[in-house]
N, C-alpha and C. Protein backbone atom coordinates (compact mmCIF):
# COMPACT_ATOMS: atom_id res chain seq x y z
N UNK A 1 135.31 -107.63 -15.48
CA UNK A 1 134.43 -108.78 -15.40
C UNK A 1 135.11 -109.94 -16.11
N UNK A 2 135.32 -110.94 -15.42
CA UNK A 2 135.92 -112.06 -16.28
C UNK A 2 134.83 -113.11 -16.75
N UNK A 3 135.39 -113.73 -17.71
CA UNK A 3 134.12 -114.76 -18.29
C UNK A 3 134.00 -115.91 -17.30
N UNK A 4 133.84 -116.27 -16.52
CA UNK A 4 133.55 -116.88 -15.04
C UNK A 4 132.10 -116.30 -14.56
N UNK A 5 131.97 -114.95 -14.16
CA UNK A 5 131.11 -114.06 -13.88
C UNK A 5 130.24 -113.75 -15.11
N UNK A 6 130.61 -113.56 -16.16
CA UNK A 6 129.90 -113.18 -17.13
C UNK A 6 128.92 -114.60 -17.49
N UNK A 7 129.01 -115.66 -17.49
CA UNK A 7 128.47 -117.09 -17.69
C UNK A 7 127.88 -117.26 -16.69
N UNK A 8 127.87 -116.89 -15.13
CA UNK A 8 126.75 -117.34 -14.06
C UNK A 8 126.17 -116.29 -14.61
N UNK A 9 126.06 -115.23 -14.93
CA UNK A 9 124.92 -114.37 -15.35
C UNK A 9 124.71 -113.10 -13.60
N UNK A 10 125.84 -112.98 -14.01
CA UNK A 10 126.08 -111.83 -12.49
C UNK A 10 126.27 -110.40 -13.25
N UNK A 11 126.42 -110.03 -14.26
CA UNK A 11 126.09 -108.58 -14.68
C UNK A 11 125.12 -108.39 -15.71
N UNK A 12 124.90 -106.92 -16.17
CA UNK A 12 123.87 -107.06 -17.17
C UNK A 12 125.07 -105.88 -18.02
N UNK A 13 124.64 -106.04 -19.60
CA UNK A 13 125.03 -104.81 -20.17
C UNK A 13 124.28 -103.54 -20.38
N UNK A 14 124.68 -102.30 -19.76
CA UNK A 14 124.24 -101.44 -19.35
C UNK A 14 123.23 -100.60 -20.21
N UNK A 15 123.86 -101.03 -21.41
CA UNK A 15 123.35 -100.14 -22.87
C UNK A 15 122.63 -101.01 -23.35
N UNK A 16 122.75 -102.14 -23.34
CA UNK A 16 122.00 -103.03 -23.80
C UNK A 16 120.25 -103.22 -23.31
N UNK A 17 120.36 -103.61 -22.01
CA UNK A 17 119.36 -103.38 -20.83
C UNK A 17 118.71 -102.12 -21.05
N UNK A 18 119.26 -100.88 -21.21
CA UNK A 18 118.66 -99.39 -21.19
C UNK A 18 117.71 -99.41 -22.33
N UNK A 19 118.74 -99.76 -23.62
CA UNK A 19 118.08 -99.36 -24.54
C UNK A 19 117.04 -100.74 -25.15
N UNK A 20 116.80 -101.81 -24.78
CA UNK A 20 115.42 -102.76 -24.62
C UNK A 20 114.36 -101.79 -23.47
N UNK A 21 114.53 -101.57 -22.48
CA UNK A 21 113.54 -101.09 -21.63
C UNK A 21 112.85 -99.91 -21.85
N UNK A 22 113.45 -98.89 -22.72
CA UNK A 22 113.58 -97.91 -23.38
C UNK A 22 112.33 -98.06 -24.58
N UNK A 23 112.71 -99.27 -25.52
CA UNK A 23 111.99 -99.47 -27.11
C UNK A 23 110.61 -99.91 -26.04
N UNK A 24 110.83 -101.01 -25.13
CA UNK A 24 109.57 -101.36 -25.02
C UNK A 24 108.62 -100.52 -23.86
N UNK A 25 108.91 -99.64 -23.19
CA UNK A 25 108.38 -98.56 -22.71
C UNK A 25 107.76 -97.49 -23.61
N UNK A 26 108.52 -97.10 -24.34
CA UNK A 26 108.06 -96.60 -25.96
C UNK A 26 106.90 -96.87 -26.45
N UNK A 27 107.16 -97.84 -26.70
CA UNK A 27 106.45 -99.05 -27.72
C UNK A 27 104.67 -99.17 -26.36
N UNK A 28 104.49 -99.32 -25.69
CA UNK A 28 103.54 -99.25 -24.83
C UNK A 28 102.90 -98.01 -24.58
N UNK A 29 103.65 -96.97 -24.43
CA UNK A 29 103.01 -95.83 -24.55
C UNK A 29 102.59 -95.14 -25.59
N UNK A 30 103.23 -95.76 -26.58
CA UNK A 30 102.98 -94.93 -28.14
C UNK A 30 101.11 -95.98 -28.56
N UNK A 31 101.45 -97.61 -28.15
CA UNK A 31 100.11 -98.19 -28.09
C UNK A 31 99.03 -97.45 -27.75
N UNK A 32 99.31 -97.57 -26.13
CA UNK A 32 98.19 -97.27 -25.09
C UNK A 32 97.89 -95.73 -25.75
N UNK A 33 98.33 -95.01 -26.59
CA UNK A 33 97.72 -93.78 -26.75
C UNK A 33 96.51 -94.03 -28.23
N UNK A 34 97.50 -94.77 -28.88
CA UNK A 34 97.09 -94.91 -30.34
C UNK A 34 95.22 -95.87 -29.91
N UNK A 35 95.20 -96.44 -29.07
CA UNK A 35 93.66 -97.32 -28.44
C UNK A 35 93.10 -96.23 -27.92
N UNK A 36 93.32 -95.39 -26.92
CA UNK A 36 92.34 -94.49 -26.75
C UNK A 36 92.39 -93.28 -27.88
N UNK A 37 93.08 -93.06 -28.72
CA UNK A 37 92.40 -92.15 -29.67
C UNK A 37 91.83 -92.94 -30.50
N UNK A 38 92.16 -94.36 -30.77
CA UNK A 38 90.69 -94.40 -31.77
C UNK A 38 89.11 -95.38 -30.87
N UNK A 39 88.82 -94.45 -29.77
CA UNK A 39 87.87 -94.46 -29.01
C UNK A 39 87.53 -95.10 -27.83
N UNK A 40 88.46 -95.79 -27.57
CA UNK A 40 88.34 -96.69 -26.09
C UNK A 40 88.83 -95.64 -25.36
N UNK A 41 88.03 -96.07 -23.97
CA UNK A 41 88.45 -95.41 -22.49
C UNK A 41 89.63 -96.00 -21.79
N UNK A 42 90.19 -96.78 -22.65
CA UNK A 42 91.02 -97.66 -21.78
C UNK A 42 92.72 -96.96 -21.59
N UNK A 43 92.94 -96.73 -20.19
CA UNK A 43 94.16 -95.97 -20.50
C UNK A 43 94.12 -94.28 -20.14
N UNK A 44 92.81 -93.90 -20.33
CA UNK A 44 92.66 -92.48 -20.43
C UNK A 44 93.47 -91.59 -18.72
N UNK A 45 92.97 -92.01 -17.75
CA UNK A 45 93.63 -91.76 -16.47
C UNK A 45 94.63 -91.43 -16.51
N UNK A 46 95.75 -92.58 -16.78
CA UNK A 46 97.06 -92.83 -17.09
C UNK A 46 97.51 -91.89 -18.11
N UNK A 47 97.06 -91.81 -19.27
CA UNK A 47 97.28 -91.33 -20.07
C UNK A 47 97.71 -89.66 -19.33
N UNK A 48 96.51 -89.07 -18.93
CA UNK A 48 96.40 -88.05 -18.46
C UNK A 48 97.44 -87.84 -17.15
N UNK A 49 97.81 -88.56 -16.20
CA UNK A 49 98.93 -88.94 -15.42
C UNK A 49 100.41 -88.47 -16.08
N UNK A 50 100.33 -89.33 -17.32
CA UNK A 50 101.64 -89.23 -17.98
C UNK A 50 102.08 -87.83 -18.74
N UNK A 51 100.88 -87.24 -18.94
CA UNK A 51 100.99 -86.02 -19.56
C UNK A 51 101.38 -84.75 -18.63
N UNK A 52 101.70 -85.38 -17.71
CA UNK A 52 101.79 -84.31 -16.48
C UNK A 52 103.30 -84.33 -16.89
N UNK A 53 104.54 -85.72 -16.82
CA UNK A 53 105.76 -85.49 -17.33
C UNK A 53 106.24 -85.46 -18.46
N UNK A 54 105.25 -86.20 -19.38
CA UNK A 54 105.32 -86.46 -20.80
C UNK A 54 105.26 -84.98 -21.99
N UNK A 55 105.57 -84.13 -21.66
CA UNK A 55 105.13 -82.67 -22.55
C UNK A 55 104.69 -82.74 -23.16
N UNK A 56 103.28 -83.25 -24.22
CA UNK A 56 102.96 -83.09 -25.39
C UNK A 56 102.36 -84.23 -25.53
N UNK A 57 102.18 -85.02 -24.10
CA UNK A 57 101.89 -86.56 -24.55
C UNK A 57 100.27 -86.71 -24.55
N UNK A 58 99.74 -86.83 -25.62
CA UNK A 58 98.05 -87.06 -25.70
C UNK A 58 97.35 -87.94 -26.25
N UNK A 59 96.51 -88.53 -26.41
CA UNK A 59 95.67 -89.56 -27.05
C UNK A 59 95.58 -89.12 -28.93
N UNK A 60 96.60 -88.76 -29.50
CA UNK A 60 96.75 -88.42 -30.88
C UNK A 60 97.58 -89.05 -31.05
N UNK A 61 97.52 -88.94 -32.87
CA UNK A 61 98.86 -90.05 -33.31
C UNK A 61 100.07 -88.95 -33.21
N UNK A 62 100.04 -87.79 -33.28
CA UNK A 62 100.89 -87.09 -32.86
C UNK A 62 101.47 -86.85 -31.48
N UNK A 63 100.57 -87.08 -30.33
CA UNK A 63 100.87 -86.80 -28.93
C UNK A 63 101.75 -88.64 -28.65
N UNK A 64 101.05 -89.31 -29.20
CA UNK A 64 101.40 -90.46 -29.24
C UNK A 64 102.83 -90.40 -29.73
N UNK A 65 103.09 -90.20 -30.86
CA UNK A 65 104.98 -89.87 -31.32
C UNK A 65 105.49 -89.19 -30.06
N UNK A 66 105.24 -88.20 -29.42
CA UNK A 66 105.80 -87.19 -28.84
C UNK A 66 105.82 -87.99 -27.66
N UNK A 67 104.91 -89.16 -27.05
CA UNK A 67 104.70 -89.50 -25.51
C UNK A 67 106.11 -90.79 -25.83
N UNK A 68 106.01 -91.14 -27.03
CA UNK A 68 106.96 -92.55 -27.32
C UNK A 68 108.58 -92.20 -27.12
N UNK A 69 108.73 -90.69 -27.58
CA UNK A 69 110.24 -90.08 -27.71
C UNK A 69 110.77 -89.99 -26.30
N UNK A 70 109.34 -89.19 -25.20
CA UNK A 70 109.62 -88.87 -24.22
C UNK A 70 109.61 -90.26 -23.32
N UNK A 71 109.17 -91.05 -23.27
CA UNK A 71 109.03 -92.64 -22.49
C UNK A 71 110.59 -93.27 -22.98
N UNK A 72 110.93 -92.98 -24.24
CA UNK A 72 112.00 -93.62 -24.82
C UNK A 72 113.60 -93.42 -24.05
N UNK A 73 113.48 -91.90 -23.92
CA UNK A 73 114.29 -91.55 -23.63
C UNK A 73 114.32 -91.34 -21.54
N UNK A 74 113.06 -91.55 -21.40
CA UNK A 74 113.23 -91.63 -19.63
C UNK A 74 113.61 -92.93 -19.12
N UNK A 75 112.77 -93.62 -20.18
CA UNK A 75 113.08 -95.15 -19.87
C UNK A 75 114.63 -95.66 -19.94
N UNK A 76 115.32 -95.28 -20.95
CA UNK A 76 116.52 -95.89 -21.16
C UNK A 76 117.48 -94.95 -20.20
N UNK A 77 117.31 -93.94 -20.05
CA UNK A 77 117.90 -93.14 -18.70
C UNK A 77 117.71 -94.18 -17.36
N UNK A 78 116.56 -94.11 -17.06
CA UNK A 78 116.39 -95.15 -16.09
C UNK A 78 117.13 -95.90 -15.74
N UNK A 79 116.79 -96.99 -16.83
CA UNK A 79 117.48 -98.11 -16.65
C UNK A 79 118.90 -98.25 -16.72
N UNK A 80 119.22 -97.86 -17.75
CA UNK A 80 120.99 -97.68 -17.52
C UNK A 80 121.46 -97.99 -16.67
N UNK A 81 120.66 -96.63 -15.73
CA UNK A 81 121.44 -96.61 -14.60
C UNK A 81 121.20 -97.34 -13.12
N UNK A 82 119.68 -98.29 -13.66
CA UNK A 82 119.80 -99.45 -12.89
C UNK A 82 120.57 -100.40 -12.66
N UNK A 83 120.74 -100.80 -14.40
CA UNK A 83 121.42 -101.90 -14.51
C UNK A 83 123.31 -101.32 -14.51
N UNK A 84 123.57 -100.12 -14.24
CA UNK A 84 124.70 -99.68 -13.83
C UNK A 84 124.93 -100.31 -11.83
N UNK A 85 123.93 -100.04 -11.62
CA UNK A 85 124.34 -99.86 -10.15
C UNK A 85 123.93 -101.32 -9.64
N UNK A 86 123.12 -102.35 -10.50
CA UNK A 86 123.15 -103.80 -10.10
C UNK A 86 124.51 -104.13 -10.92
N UNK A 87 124.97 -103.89 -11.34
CA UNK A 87 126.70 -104.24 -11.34
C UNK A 87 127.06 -104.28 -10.58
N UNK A 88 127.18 -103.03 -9.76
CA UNK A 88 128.07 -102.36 -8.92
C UNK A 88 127.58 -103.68 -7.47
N UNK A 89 126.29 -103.81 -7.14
CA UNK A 89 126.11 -104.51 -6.44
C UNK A 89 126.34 -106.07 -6.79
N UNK A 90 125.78 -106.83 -7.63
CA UNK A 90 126.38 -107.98 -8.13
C UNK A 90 127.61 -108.20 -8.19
N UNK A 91 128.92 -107.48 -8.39
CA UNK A 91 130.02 -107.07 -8.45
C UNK A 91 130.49 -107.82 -6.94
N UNK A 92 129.81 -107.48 -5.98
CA UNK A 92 130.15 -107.87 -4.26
C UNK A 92 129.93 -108.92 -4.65
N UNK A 93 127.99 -109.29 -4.81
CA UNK A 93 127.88 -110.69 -4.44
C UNK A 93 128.39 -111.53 -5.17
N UNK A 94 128.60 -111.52 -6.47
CA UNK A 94 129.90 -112.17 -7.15
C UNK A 94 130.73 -113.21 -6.65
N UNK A 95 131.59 -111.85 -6.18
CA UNK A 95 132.82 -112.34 -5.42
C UNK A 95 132.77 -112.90 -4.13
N UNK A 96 131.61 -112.88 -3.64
CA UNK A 96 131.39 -113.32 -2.20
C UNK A 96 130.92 -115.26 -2.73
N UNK A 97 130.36 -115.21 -3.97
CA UNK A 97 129.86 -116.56 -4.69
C UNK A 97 130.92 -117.51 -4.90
N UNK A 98 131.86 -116.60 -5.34
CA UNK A 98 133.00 -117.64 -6.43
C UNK A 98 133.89 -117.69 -5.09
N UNK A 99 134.04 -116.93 -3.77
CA UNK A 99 135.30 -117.49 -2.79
C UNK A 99 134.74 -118.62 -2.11
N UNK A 100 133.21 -119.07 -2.35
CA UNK A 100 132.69 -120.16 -1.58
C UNK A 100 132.99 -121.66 -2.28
């Protein structure tokens, strides 16, 4: 990647990107658990949704740790490898930008 490309804003950093989408995926699920255990309905569905991939993930401050580790770590998997493969594609359109 040369700094040409890097300044129009045609890649992302891979680890960088993963691990923001990662904290704040986390960070939302560890919330949304911590509101319905201390008594709102809000979330509960979902909640119960997520516990289907989440192992351990429940409306406790404990299921809540356990749903944040597991979101943390799917999320930044994820993305990675989103923002791996919009490289790979930006990478074309790039170069199709800068020969114009």
């Amino acid at each position: 990647m040369n700094d040409k490309q890097h300044r129009g804003g045609c890649h992302l950093h891979p680890w960088a990107f993963g691990f923001a989408a990662a904290l704040l995926w986390a960070v939302a699920i560890f919330v949304l658990a911590i509101i319905n255990a201390a008594g709102g309905a809000y979330g509960a569905r979902f909640i119960f949704s997520l516990s289907a991939f989440y192992i351990g993930y429940a409306p406790t401050f404990i299921g809540a740790i356990i749903g944040a580790i597991w979101a943390f770590f799917d999320a930044g998997i994820g993305f990675l490898i989103f923002a791996w493969l919009y490289n790979c594609f930006a990478r074309c359109c790039c170069k199709k930008e800068a020969e114009k």
